[in-house]
N, C-alpha and C. Protein backbone atom coordinates (compact mmCIF):
# COMPACT_ATOMS: atom_id res chain seq x y z
N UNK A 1 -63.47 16.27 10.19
CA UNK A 1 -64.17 16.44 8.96
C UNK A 1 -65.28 15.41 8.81
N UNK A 2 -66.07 15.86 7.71
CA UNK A 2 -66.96 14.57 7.46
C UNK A 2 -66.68 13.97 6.05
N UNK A 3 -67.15 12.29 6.11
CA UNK A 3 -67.11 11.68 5.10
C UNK A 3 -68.58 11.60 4.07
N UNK A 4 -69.18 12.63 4.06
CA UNK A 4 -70.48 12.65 3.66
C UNK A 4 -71.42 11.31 2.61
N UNK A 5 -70.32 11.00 1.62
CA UNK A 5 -70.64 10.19 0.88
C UNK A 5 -70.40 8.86 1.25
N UNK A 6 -68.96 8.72 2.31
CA UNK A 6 -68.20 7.08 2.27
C UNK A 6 -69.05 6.67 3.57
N UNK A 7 -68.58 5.61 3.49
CA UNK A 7 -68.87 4.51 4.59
C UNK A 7 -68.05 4.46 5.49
N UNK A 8 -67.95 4.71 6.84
CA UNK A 8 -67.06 5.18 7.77
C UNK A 8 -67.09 3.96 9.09
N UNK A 9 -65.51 3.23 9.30
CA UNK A 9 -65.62 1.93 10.22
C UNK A 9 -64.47 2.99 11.26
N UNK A 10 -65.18 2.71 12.25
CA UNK A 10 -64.46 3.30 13.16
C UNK A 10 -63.64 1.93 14.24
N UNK A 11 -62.61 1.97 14.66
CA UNK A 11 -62.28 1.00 15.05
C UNK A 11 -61.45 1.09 16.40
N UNK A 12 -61.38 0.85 17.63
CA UNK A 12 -60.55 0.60 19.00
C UNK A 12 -60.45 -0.19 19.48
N UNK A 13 -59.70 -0.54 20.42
CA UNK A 13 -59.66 -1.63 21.16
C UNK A 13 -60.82 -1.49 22.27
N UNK A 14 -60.48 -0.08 22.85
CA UNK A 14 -61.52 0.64 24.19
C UNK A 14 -62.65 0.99 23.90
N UNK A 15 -63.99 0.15 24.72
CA UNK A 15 -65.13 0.68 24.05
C UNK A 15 -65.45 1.87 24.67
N UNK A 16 -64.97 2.84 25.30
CA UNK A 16 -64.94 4.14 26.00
C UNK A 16 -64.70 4.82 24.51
N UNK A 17 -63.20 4.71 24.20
CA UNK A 17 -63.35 5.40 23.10
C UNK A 17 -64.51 5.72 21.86
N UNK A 18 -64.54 4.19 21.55
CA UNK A 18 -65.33 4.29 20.45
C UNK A 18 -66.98 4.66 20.88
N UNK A 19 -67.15 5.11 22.14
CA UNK A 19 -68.70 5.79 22.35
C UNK A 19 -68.73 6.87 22.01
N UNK A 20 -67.25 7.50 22.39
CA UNK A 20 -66.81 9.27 22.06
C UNK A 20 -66.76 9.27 20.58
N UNK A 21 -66.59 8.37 19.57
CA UNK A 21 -66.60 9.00 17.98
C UNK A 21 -68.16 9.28 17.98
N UNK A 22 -68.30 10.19 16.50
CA UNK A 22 -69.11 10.33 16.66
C UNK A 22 -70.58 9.71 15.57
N UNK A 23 -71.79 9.45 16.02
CA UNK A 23 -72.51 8.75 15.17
C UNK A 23 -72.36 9.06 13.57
N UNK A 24 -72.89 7.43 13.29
CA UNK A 24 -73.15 7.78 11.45
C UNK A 24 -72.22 6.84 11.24
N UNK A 25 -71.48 6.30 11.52
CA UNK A 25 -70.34 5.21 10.90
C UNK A 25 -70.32 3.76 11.96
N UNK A 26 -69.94 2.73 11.14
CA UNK A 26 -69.89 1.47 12.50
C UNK A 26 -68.58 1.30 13.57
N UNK A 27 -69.11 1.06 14.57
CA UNK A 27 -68.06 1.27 15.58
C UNK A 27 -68.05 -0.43 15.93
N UNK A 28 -66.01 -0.49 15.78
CA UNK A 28 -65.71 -2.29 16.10
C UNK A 28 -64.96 -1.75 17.29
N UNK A 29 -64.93 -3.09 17.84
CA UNK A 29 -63.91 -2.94 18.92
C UNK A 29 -62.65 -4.25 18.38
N UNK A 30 -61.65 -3.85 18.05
CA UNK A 30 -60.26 -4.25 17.38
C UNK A 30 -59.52 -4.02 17.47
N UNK A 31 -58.50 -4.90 17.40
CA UNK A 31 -56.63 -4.50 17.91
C UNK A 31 -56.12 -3.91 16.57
N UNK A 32 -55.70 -3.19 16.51
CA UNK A 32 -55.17 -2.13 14.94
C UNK A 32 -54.00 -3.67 14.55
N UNK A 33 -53.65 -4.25 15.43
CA UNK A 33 -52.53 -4.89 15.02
C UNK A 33 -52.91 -6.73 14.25
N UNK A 34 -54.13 -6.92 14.21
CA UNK A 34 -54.70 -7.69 14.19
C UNK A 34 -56.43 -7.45 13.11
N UNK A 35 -56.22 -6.70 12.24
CA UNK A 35 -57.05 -5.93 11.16
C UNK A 35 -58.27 -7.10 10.68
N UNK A 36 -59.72 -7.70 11.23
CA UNK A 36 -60.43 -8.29 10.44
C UNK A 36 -60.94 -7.97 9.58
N UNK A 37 -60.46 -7.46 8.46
CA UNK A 37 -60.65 -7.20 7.40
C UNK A 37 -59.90 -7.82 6.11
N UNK A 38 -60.87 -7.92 5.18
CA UNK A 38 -60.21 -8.64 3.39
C UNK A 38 -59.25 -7.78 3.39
N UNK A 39 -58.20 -8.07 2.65
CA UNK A 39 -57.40 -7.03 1.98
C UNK A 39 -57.64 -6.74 1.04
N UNK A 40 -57.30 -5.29 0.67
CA UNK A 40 -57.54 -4.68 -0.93
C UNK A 40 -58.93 -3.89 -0.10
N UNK A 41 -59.19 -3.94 1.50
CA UNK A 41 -61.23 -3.44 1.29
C UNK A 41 -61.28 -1.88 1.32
N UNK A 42 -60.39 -1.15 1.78
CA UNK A 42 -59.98 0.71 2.00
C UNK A 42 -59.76 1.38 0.90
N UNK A 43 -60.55 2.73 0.49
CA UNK A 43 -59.83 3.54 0.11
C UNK A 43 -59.05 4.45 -0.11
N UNK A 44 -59.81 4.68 1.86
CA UNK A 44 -58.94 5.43 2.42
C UNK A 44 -58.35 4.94 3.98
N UNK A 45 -57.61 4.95 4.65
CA UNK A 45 -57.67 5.27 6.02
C UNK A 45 -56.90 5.90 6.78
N UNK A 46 -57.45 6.02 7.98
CA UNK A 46 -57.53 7.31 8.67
C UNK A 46 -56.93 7.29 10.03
N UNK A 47 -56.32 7.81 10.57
CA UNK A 47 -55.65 7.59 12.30
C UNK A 47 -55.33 8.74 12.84
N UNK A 48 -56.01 9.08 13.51
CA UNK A 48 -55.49 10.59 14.43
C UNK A 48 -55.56 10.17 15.75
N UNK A 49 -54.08 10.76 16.58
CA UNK A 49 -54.02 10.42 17.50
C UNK A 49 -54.06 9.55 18.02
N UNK A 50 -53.39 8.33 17.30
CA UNK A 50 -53.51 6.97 17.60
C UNK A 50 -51.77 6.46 18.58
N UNK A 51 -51.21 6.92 17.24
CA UNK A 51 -49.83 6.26 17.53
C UNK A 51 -48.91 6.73 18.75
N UNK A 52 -49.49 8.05 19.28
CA UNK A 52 -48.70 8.40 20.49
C UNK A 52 -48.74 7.64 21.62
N UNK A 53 -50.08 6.75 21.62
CA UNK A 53 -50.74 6.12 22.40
C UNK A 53 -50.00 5.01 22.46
N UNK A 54 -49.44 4.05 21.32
CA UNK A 54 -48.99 2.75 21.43
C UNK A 54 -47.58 2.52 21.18
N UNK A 55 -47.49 1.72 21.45
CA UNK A 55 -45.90 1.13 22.02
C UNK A 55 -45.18 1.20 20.62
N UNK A 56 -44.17 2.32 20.65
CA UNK A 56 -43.32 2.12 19.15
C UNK A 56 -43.14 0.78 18.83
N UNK A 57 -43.23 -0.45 19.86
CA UNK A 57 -42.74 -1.75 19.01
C UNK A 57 -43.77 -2.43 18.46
N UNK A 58 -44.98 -1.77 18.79
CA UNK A 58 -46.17 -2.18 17.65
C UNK A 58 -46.40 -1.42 16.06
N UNK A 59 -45.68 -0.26 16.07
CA UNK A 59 -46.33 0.96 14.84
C UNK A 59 -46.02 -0.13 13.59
N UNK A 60 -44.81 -1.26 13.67
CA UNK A 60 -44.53 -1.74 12.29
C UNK A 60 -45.63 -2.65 11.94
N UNK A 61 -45.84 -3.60 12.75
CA UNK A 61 -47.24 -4.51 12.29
C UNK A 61 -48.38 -3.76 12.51
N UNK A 62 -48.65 -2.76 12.80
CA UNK A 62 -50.04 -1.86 12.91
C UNK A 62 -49.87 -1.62 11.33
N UNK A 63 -48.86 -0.97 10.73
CA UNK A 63 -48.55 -0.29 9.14
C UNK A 63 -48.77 -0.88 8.35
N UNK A 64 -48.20 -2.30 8.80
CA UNK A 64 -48.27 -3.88 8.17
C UNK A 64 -49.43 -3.99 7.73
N UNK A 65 -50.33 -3.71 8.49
CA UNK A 65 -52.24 -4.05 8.98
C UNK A 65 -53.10 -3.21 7.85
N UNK A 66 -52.51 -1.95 8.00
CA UNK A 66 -52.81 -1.11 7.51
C UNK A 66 -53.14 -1.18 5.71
N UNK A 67 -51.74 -1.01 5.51
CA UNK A 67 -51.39 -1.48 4.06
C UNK A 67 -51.69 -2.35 3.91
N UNK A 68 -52.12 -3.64 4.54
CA UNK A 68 -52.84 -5.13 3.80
C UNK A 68 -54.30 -4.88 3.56
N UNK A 69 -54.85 -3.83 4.04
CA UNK A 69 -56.29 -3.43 3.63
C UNK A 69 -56.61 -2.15 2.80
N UNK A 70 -55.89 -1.41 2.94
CA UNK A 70 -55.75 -0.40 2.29
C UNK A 70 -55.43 -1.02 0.43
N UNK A 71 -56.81 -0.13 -0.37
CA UNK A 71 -56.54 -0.50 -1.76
C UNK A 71 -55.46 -0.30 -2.30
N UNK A 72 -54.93 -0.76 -3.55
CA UNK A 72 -53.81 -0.33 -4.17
C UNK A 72 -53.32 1.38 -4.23
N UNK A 73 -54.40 1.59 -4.73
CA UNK A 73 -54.07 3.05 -5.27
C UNK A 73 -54.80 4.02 -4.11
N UNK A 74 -55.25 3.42 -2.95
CA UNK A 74 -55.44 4.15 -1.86
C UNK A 74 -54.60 5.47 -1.22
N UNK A 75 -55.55 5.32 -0.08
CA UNK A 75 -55.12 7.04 0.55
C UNK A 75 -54.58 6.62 2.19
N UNK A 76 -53.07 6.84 2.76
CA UNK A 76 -53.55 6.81 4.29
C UNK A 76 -53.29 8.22 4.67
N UNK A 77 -54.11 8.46 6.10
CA UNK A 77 -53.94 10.47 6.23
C UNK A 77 -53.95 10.39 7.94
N UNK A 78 -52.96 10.40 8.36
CA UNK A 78 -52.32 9.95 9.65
C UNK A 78 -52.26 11.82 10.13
């Protein structure tokens, strides 16, 4: 889908991946488990096809990560 109006941070560890998203949003290269970001800064976020990829003994501090940036009354859509 598109985010027409929001501001879109795209984020991987692999910069392979993040060449394949696609333009219009900023692309970081970042460990999901390790989030440089304020907390409280999301209103929404977003993960497809992420978690099959990584080691079930990371998904809890990735969630951790997640929810420390993600606004209060935010959205996550996994």
């Amino acid at each position: 889908g598109q985010f027409k109006k929001d501001k879109v941070i795209a984020i991987d560890h692999n910069k392979r991946e993040l060449e394949e998203a696609p333009e219009g949003g900023l692309k970081i290269i970042m460990d999901a488990g390790e989030l440089k970001f304020l907390n409280n800064t999301f209103d929404t976020v977003t993960s497809f096809f992420t978690f099959m990829y990584i080691p079930k003994s990371e998904h809890q501090k990735i969630f951790k990560e997640i929810y420390r940036v993600l606004k209060k009354d935010g959205n996550l859509v996994l």
